[in-house]
PDB file of N, CA and C in Angstrom:
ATOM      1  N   UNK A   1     -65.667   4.417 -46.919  1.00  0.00           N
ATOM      2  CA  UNK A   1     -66.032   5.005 -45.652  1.00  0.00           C
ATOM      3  C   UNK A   1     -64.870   5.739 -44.995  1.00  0.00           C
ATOM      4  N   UNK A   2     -63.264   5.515 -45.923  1.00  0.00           N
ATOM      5  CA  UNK A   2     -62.307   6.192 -44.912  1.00  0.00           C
ATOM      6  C   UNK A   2     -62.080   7.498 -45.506  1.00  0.00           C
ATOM      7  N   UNK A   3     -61.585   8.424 -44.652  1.00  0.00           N
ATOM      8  CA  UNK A   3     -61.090   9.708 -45.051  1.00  0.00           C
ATOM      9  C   UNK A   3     -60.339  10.187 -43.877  1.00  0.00           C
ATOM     10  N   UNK A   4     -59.964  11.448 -43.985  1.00  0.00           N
ATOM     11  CA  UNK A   4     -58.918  12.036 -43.105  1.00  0.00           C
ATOM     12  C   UNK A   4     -59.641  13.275 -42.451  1.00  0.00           C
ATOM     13  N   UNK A   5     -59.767  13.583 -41.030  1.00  0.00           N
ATOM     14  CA  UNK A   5     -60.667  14.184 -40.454  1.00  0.00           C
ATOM     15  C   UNK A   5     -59.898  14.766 -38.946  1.00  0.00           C
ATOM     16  N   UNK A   6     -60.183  16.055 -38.482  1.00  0.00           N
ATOM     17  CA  UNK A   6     -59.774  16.345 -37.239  1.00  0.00           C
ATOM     18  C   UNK A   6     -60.787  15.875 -36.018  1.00  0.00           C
ATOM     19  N   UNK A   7     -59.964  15.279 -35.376  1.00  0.00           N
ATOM     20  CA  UNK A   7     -60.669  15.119 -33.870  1.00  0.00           C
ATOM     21  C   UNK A   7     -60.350  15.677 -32.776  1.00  0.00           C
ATOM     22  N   UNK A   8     -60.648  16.040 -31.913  1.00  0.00           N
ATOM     23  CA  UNK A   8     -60.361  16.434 -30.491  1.00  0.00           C
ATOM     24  C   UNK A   8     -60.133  15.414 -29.293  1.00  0.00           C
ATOM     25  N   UNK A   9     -58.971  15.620 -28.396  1.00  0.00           N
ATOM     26  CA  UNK A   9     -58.704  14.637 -27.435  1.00  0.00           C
ATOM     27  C   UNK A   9     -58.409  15.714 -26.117  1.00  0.00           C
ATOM     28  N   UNK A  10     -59.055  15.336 -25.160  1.00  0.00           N
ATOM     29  CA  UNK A  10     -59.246  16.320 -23.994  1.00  0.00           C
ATOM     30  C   UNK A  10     -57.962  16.189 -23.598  1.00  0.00           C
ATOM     31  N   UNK A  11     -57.405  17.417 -23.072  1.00  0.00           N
ATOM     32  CA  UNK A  11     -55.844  17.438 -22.405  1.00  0.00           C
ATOM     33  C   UNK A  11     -56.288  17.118 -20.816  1.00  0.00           C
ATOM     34  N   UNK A  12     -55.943  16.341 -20.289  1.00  0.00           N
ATOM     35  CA  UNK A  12     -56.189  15.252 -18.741  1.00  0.00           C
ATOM     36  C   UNK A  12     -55.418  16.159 -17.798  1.00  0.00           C
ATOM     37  N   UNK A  13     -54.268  17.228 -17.870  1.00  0.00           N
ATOM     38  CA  UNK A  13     -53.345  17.877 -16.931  1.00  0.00           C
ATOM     39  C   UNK A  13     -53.419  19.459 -16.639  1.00  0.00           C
ATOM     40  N   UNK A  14     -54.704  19.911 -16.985  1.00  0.00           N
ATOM     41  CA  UNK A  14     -55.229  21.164 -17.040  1.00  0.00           C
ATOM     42  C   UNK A  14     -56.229  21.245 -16.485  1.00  0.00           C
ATOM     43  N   UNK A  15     -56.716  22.638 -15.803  1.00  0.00           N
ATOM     44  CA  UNK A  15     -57.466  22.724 -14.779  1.00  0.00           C
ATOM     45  C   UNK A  15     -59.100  22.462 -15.232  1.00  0.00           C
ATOM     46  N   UNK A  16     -59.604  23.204 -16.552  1.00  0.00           N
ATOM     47  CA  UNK A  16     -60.820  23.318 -16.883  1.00  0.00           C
ATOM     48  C   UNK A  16     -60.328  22.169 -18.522  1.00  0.00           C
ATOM     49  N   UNK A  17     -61.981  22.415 -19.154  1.00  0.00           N
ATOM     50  CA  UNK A  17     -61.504  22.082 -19.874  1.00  0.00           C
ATOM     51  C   UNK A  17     -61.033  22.213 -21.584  1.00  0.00           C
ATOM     52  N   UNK A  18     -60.095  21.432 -22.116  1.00  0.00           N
ATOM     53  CA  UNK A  18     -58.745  21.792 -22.597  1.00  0.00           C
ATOM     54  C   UNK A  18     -58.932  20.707 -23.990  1.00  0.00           C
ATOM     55  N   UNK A  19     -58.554  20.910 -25.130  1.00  0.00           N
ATOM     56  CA  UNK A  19     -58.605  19.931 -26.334  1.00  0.00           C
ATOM     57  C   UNK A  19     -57.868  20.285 -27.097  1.00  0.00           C
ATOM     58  N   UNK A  20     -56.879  18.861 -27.668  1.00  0.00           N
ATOM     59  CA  UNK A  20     -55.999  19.171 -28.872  1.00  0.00           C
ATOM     60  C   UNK A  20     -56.741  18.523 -30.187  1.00  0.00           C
ATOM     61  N   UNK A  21     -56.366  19.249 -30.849  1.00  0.00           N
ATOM     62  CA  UNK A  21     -57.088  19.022 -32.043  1.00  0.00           C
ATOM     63  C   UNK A  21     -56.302  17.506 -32.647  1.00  0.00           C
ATOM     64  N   UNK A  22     -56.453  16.939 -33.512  1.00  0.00           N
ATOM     65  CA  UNK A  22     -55.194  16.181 -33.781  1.00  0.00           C
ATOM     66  C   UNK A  22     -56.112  15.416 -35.049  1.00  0.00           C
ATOM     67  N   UNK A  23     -55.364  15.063 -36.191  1.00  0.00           N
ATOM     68  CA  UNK A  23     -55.751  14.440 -37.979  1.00  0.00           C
ATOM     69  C   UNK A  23     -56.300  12.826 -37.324  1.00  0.00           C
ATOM     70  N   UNK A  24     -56.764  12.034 -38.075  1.00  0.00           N
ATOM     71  CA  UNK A  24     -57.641  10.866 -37.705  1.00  0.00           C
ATOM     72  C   UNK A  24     -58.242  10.435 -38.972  1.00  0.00           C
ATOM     73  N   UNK A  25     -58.500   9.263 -39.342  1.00  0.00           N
ATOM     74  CA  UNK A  25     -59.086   8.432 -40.033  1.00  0.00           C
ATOM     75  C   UNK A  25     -60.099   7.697 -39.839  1.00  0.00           C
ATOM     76  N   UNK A  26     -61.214   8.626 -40.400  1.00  0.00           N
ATOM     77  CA  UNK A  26     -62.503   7.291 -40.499  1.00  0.00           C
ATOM     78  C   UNK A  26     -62.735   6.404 -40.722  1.00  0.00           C
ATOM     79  N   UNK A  27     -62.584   5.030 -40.174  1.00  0.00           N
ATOM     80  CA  UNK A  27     -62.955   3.560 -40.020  1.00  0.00           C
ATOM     81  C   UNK A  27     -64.212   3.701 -40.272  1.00  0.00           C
ATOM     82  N   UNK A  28     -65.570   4.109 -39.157  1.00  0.00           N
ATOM     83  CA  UNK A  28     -66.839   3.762 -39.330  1.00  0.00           C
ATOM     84  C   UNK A  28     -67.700   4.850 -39.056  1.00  0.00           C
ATOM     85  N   UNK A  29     -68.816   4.706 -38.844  1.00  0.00           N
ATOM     86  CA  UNK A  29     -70.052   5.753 -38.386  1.00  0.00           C
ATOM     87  C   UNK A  29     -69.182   6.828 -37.468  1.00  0.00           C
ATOM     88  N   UNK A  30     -68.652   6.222 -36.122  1.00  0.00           N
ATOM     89  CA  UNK A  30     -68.366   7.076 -35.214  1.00  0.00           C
ATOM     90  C   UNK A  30     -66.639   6.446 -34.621  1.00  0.00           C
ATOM     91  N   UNK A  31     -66.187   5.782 -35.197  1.00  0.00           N
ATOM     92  CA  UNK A  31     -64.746   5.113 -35.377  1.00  0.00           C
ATOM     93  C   UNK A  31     -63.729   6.164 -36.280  1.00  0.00           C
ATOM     94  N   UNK A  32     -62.551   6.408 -35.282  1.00  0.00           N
ATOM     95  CA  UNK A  32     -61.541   7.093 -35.923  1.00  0.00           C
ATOM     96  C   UNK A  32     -60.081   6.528 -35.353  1.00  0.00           C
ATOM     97  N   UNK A  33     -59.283   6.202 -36.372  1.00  0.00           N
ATOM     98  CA  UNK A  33     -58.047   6.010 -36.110  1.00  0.00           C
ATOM     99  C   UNK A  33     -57.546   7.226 -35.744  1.00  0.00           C
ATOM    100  N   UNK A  34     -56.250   7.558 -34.920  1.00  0.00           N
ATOM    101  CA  UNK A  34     -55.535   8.636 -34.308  1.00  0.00           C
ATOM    102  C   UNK A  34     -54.240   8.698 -35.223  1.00  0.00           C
ATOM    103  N   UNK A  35     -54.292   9.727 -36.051  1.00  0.00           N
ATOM    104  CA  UNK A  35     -53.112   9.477 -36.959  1.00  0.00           C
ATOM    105  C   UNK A  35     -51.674   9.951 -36.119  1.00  0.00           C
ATOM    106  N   UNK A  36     -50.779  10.427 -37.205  1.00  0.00           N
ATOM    107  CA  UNK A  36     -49.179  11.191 -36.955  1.00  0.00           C
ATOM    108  C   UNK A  36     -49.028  10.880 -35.503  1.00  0.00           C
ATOM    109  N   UNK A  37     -48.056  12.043 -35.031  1.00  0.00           N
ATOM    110  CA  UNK A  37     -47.389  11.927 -34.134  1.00  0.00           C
ATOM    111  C   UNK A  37     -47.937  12.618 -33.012  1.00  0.00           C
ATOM    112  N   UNK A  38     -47.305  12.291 -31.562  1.00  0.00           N
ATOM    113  CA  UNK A  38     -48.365  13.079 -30.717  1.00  0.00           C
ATOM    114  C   UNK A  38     -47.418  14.271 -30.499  1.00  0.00           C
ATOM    115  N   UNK A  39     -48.243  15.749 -30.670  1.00  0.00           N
ATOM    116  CA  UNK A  39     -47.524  17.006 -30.211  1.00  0.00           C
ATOM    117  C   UNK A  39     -47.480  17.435 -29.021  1.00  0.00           C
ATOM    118  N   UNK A  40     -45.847  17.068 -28.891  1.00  0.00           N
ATOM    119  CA  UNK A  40     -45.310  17.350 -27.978  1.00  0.00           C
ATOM    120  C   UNK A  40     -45.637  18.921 -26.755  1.00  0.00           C
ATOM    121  N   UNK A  41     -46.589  18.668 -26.157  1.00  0.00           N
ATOM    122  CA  UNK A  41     -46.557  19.863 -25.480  1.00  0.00           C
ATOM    123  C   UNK A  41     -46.150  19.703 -23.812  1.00  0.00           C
ATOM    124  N   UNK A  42     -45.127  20.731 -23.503  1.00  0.00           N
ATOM    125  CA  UNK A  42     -44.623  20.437 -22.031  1.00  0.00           C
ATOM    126  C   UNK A  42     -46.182  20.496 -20.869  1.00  0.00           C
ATOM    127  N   UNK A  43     -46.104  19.543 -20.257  1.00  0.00           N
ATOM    128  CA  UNK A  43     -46.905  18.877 -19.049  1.00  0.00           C
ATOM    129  C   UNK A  43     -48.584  18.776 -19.242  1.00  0.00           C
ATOM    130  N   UNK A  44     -48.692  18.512 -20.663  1.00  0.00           N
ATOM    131  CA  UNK A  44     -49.957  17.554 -21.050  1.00  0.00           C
ATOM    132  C   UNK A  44     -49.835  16.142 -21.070  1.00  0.00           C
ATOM    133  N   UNK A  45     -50.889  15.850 -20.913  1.00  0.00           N
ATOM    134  CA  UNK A  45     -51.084  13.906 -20.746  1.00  0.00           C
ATOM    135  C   UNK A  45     -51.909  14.341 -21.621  1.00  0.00           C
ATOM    136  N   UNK A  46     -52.107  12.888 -22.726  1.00  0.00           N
ATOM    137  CA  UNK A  46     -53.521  12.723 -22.904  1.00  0.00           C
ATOM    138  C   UNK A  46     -54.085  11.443 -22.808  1.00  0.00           C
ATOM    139  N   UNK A  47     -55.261  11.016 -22.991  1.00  0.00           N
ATOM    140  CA  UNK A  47     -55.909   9.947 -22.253  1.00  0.00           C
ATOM    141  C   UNK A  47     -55.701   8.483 -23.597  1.00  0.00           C
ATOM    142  N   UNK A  48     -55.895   9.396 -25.046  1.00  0.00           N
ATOM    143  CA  UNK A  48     -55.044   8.443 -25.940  1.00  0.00           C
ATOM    144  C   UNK A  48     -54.166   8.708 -26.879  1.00  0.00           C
ATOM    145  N   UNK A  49     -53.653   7.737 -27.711  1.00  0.00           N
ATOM    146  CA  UNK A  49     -52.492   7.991 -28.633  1.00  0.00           C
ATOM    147  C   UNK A  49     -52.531   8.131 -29.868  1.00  0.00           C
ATOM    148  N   UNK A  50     -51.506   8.363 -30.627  1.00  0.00           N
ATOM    149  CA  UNK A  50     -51.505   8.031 -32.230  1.00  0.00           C
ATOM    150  C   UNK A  50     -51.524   6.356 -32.542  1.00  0.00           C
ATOM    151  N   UNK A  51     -52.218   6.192 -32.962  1.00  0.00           N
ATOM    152  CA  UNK A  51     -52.353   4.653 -33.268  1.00  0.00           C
ATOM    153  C   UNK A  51     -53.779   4.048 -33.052  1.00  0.00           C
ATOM    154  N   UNK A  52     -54.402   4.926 -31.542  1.00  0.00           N
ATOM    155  CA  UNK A  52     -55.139   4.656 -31.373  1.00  0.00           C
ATOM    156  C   UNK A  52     -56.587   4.376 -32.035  1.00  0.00           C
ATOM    157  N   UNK A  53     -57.148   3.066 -31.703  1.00  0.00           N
ATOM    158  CA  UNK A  53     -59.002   3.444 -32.735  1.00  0.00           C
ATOM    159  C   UNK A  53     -60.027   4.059 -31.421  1.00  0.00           C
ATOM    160  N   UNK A  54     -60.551   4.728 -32.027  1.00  0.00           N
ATOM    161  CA  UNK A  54     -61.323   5.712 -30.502  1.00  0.00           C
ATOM    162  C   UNK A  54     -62.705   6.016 -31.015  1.00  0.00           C
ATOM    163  N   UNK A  55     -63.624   5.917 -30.171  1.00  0.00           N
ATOM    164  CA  UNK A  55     -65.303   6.275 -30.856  1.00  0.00           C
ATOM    165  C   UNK A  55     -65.276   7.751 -30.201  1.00  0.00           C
ATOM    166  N   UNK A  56     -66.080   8.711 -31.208  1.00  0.00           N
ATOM    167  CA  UNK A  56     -65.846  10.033 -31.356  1.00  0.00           C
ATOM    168  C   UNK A  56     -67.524  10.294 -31.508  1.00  0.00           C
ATOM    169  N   UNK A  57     -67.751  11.603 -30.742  1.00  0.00           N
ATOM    170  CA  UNK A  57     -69.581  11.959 -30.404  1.00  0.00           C
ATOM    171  C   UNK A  57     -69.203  13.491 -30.571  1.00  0.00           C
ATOM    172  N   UNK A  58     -70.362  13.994 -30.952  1.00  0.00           N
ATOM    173  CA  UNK A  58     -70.435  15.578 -31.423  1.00  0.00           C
ATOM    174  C   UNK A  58     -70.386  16.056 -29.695  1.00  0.00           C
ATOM    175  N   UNK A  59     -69.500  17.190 -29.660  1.00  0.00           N
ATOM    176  CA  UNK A  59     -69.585  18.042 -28.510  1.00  0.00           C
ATOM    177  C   UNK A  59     -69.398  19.648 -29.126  1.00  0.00           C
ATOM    178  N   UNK A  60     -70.373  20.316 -28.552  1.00  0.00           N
ATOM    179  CA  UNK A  60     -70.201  21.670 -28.644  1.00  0.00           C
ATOM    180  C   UNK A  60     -68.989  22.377 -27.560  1.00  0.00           C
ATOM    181  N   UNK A  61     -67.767  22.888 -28.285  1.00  0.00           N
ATOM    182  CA  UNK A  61     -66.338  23.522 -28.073  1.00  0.00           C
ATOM    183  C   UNK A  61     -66.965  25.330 -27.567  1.00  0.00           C
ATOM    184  N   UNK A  62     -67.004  25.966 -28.236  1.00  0.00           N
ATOM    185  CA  UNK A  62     -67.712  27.211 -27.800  1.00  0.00           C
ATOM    186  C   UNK A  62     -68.249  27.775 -29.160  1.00  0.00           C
ATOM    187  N   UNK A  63     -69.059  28.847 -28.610  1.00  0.00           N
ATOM    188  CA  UNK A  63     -70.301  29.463 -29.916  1.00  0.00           C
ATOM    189  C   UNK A  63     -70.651  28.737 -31.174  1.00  0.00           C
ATOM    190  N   UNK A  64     -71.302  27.740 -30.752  1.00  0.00           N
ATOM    191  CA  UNK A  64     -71.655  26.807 -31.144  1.00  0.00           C
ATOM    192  C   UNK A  64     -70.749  26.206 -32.335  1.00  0.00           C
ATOM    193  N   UNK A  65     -69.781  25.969 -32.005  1.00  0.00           N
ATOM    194  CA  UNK A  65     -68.690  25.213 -32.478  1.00  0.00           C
ATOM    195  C   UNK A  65     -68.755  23.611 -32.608  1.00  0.00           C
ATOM    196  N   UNK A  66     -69.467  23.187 -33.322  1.00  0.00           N
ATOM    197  CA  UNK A  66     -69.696  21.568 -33.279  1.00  0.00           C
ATOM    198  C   UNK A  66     -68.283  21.093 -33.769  1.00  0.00           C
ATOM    199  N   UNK A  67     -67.521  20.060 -32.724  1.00  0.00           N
ATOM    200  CA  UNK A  67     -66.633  19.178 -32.919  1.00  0.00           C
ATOM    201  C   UNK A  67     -66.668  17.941 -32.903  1.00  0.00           C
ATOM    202  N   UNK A  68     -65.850  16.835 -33.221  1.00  0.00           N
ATOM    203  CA  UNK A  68     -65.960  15.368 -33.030  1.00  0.00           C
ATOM    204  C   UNK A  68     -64.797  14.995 -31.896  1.00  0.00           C
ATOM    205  N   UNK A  69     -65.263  14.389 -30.819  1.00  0.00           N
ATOM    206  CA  UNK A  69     -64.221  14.242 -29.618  1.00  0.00           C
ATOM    207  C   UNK A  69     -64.007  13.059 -29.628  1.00  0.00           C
ATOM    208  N   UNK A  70     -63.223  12.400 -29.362  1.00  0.00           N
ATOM    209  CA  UNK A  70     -62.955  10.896 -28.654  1.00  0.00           C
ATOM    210  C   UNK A  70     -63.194  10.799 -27.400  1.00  0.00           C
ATOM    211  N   UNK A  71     -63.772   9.846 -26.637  1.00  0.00           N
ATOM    212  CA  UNK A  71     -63.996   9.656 -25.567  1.00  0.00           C
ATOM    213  C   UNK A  71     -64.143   8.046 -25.254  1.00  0.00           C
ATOM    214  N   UNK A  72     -63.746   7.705 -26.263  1.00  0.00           N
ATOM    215  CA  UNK A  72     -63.790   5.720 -25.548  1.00  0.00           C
ATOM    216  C   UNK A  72     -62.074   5.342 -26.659  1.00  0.00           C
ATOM    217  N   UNK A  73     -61.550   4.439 -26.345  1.00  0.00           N
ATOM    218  CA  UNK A  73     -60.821   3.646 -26.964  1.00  0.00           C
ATOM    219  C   UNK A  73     -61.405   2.519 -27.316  1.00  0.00           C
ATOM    220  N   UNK A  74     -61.587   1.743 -28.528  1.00  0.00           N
ATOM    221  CA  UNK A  74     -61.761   0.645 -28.810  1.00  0.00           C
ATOM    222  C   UNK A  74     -60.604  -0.755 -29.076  1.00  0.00           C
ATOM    223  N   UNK A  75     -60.680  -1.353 -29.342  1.00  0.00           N
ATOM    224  CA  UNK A  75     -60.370  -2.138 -30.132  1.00  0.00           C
ATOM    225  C   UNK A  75     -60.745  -3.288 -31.800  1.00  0.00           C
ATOM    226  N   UNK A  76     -60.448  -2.267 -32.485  1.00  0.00           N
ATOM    227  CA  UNK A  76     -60.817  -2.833 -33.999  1.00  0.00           C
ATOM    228  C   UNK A  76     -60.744  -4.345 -33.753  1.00  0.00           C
ATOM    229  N   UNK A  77     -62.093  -4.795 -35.076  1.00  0.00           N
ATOM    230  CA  UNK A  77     -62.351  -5.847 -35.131  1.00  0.00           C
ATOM    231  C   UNK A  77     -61.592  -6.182 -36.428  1.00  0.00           C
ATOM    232  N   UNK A  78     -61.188  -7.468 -36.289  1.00  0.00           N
ATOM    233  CA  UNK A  78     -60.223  -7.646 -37.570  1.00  0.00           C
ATOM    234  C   UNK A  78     -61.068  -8.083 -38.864  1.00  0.00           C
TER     235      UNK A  78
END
């Protein structure tokens, strides 16, 4: 079930809205680990990290651009 996959994480310090793309690992159905390192960009926050396990839902980005976003943090079950 694992593989290596891009996700999107909303940038929290920008006016509209804003997404970094960033590599991730499929755990489950809708479970992705947050891989590498976080890129450094001057006066972004984001809401999670590299390390993080995060549940990820299809959102349309623009012209009909289907992406996978994070929007919850979990905590893996051991």
């Amino acid at each position: 079930m694992s593989g290596e996959t891009t996700i999107y994480i909303r940038v929290t310090t920008r006016g509209g809205p804003s997404w970094r793309p960033v590599a991730a690992a499929r755990l489950g159905d809708d479970v992705y680990r947050i891989l590498g390192k976080k890129s450094v960009v001057a006066g972004e926050e984001w809401p999670f990290e590299p390390g993080d396990v995060v549940r990820c839902k299809p959102y349309e980005l623009t012209d009909n651009d289907l992406v996978l976003v994070a929007y919850e943090k979990i905590t893996p079950v051991a």
